[in-house]
Structures are given as structure tokens and as C-alpha cells.
C-alpha atoms as a PDB file:
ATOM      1  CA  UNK A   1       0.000   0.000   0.000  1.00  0.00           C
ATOM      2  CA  UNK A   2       1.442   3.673  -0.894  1.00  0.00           C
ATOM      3  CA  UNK A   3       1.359   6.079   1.884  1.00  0.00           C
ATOM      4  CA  UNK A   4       2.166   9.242  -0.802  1.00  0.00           C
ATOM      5  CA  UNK A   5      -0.398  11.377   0.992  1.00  0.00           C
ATOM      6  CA  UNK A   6       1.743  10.887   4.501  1.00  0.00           C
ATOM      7  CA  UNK A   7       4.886  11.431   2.316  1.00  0.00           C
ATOM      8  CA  UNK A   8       3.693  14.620   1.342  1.00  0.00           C
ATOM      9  CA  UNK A   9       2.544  16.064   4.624  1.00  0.00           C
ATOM     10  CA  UNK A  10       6.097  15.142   6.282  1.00  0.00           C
ATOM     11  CA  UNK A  11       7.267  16.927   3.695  1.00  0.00           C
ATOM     12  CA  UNK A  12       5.228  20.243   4.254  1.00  0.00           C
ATOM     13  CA  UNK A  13       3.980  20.023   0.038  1.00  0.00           C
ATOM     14  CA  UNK A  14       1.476  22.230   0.084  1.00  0.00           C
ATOM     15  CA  UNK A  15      -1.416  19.734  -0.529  1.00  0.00           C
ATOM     16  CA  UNK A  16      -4.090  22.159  -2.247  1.00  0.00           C
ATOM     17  CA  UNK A  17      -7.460  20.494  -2.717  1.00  0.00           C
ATOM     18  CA  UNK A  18      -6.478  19.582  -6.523  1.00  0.00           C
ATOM     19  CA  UNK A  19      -3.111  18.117  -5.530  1.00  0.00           C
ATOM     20  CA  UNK A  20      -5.077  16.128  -2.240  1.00  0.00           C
ATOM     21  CA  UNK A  21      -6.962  14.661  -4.754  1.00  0.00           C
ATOM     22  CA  UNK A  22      -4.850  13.526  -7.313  1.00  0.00           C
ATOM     23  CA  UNK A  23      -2.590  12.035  -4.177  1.00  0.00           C
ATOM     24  CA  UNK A  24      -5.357  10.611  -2.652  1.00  0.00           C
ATOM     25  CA  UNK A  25      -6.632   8.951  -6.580  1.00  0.00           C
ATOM     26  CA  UNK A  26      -2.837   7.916  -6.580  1.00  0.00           C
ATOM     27  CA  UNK A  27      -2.788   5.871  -2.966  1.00  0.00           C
ATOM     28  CA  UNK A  28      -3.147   2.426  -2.968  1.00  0.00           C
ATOM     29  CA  UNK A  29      -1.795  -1.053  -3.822  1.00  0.00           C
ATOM     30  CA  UNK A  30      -1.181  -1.988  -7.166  1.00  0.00           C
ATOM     31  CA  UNK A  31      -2.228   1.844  -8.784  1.00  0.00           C
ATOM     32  CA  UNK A  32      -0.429   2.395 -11.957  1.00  0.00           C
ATOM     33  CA  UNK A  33      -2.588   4.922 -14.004  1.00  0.00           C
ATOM     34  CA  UNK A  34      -2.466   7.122 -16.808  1.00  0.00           C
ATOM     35  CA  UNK A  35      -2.393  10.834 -16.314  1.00  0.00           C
ATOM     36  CA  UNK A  36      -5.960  10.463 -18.096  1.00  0.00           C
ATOM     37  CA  UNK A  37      -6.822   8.084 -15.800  1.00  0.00           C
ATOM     38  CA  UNK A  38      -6.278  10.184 -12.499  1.00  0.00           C
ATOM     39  CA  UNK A  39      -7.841  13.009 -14.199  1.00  0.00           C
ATOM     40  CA  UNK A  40     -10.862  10.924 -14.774  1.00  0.00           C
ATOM     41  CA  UNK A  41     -10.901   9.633 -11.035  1.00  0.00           C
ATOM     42  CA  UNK A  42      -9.896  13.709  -9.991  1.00  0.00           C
ATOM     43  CA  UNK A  43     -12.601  14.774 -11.133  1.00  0.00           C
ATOM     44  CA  UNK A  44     -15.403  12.994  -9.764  1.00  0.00           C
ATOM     45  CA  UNK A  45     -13.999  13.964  -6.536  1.00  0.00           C
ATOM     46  CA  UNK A  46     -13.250  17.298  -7.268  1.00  0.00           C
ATOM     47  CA  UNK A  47     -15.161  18.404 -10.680  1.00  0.00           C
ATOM     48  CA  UNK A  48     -13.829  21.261 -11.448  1.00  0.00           C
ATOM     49  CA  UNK A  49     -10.287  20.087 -11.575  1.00  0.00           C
ATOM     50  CA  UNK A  50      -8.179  20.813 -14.636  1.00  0.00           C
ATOM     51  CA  UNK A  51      -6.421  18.499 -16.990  1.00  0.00           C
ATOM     52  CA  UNK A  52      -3.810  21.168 -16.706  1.00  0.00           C
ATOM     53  CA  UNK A  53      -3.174  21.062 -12.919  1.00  0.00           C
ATOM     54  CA  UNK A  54      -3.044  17.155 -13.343  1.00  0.00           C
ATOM     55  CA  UNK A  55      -0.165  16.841 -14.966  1.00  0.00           C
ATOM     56  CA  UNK A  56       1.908  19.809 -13.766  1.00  0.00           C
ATOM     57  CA  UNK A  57       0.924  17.829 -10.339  1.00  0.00           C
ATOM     58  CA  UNK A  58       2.150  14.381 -11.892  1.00  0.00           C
ATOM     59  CA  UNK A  59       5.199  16.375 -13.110  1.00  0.00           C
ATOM     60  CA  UNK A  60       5.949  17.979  -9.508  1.00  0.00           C
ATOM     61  CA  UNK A  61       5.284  14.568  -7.662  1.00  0.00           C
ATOM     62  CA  UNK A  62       7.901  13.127  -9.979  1.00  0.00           C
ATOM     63  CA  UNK A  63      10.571  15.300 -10.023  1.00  0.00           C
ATOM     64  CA  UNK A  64       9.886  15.102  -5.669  1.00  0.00           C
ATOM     65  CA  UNK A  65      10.730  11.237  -6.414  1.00  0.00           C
ATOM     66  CA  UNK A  66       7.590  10.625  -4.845  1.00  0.00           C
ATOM     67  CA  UNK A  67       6.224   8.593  -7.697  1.00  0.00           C
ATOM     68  CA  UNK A  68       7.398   7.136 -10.618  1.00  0.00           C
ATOM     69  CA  UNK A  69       6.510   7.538 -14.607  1.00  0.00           C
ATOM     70  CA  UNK A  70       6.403   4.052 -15.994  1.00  0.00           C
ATOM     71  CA  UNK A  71       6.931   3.967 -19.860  1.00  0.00           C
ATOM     72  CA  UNK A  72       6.173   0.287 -21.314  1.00  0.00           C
ATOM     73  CA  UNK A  73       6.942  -1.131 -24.739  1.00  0.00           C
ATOM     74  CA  UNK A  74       4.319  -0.831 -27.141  1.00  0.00           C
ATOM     75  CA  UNK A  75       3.642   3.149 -27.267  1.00  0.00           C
ATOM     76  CA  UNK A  76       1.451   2.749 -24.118  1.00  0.00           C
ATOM     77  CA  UNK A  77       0.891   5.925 -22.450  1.00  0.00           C
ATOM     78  CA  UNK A  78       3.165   6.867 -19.585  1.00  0.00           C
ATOM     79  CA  UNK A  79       1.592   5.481 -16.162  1.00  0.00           C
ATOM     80  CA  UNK A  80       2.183   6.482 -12.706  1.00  0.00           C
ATOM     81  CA  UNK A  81       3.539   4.928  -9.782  1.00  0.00           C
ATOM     82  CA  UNK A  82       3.122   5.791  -5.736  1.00  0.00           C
ATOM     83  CA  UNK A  83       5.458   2.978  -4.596  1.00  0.00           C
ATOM     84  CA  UNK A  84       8.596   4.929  -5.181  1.00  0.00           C
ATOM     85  CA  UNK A  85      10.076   4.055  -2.087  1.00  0.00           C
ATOM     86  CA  UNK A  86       9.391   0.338  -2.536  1.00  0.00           C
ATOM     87  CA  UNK A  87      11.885  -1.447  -4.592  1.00  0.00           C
ATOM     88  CA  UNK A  88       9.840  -3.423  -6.885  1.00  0.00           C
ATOM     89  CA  UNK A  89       9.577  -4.650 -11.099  1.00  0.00           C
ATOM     90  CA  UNK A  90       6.331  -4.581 -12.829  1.00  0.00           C
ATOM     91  CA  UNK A  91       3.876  -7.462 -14.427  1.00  0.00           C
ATOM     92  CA  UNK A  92       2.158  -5.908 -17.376  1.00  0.00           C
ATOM     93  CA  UNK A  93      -0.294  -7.086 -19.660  1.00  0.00           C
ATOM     94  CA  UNK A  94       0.646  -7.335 -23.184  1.00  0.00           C
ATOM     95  CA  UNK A  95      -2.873  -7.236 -24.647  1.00  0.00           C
ATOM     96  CA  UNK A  96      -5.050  -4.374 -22.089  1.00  0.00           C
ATOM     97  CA  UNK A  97      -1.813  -3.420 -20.273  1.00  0.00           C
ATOM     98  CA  UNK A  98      -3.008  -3.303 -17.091  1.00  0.00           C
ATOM     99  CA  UNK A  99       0.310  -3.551 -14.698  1.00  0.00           C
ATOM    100  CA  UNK A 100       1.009  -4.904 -11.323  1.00  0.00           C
ATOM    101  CA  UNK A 101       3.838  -4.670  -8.593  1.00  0.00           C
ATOM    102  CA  UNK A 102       5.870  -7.748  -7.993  1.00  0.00           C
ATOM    103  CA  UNK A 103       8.702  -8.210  -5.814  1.00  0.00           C
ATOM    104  CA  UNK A 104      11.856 -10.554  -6.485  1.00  0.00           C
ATOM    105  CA  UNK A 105      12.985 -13.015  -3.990  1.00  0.00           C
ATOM    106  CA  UNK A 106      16.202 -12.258  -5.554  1.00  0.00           C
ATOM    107  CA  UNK A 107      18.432  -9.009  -6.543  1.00  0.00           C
ATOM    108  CA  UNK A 108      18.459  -8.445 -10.612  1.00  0.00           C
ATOM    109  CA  UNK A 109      21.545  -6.544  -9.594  1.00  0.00           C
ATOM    110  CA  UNK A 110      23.538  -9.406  -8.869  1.00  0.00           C
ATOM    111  CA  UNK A 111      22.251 -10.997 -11.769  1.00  0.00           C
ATOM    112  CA  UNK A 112      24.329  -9.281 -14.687  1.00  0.00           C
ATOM    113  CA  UNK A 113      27.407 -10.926 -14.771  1.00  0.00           C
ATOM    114  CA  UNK A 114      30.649  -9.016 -14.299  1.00  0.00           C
ATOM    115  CA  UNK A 115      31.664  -9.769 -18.091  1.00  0.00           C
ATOM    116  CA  UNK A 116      28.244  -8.636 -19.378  1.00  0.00           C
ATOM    117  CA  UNK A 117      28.995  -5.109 -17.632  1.00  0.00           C
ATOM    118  CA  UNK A 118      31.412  -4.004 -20.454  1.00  0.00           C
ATOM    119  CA  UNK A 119      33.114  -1.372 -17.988  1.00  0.00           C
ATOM    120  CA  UNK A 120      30.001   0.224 -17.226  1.00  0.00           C
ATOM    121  CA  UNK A 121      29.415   1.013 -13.130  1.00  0.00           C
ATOM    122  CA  UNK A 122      25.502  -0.293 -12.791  1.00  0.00           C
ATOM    123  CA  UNK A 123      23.601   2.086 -10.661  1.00  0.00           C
ATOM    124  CA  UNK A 124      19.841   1.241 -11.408  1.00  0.00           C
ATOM    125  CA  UNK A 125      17.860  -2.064 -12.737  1.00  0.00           C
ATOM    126  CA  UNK A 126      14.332  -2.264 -14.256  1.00  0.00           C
ATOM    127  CA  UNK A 127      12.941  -5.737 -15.054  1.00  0.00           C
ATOM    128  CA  UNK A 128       9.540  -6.127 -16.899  1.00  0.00           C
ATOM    129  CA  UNK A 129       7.751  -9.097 -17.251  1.00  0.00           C
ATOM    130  CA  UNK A 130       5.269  -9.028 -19.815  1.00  0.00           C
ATOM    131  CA  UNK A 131       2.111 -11.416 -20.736  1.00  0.00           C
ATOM    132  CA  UNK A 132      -1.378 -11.864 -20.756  1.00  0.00           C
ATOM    133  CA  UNK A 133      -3.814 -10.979 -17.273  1.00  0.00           C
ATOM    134  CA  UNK A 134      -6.081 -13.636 -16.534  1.00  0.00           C
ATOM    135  CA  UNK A 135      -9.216 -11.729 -18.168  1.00  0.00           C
ATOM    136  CA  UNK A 136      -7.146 -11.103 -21.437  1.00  0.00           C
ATOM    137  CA  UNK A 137      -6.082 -15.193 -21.384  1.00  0.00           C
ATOM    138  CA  UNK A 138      -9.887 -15.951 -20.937  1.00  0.00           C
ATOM    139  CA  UNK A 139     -10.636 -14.205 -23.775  1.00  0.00           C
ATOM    140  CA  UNK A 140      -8.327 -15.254 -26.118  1.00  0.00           C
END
């Protein structure tokens, strides 16, 4: 579960009632959305919320670190993540692309070998797994 709203506050971010609410559409387990998405969810909370102060919110939130823009294969719009403090790799679906949090029993670090580093000093890892959620396989 994200706890992006208490991030904030310990912070002292000003939460305005447009950037409450696009924190509070953010919180949760599993919550990877498009910036369409939490607009859509924004504003039946808050109607008269802007497209506009969506993303300059999604913008500000990420350059915080306090989530994290997601970019999958495929042309897929960007999607946003609260667990940014919670090391973690992603499930997607190839075929709706809905996404999910899963965490290794093992660190993909350690799993490039030394000669497959080519000199380079590794700071950062992203595994995606990629195939088909169960409503996508029923369907197919």
C-alpha cells in the first residue's frame, strides 16, 4: 500500500485540494494509471479540476521522487507509480496493459554478470515481465 499522501505532509507540500486529490486517486496497492486516468478519477472527486493542474501535479510529484513515470513497450501511455520508495519490477499485460507490482525473492543486480557489464558502473535495474492478465487469457 502507498502512503504518498503521509509522504507529502512530512514533507510540508502544500497539498491544495487539486493536488489532495490527485494524491489521494494515486494511494493504494497496485495503482499504476495514466495521467488520463487520475484526471478521470480527480474529477469525480473534485469536478472542477483541470487536466492542466493534473499533470503539472504528476510532473511535480515526480521530479519530488515521490512517484514514478512508468513507460512500457508498445507506445502505451506513460503510467504512474506511488510505490517509489518500494523497490519493486512490474507485471504488465501485453494485450489491455493493465500492470502490477511484484517483488523478487532475488536481486536483478547481482544478476548481470561481471563480463556482461562491459566497464560500465551499474547504478539502477528495471525488469519487466510481460504477458497476458487472466481476463485477457480468458478471452483469447
Amino acid at each position: 500500500m502507498s502512503d504518498l499522501l503521509e509522504r507529502l505532509r512530512e514533507r510540508g507540500w502544500r497539498l491544495t485540494a487539486q493536488r489532495r486529490v490527485i494524491a489521494e486517486v494515486l494511494d493504494g496497492e497496485h495503482i499504476h494509471f495514466t495521467a488520463d486516468e487520475v484526471h478521470a478519477r480527480a474529477v469525480r472527486r473534485l469536478p472542477e479540476i483541470s487536466r492542466a493542474s493534473v499533470y503539472n501535479t504528476l510532473g511535480e510529484l515526480v521530479a519530488l521522487g515521490e512517484i514514478i513515470e512508468v513507460t512500457t513497450e508498445g507506445g502505451r501511455a506513460k503510467r504512474y507509480d506511488p510505490n517509489a520508495h518500494q523497490p519493486h519490477q512490474h507485471l504488465v499485460c501485453s494485450a489491455c496493459g493493465t500492470m502490477r507490482d511484484v517483488h523478487l525473492t532475488s536481486d536483478p543486480m547481482a544478476s548481470l554478470p561481471e563480463g556482461e557489464r562491459f566497464g560500465f558502473t551499474v547504478s539502477d535495474v528495471t525488469v519487466t515481465y510481460y504477458g497476458r492478465c487472466p481476463s485477457c487469457a480468458a478471452e483469447a
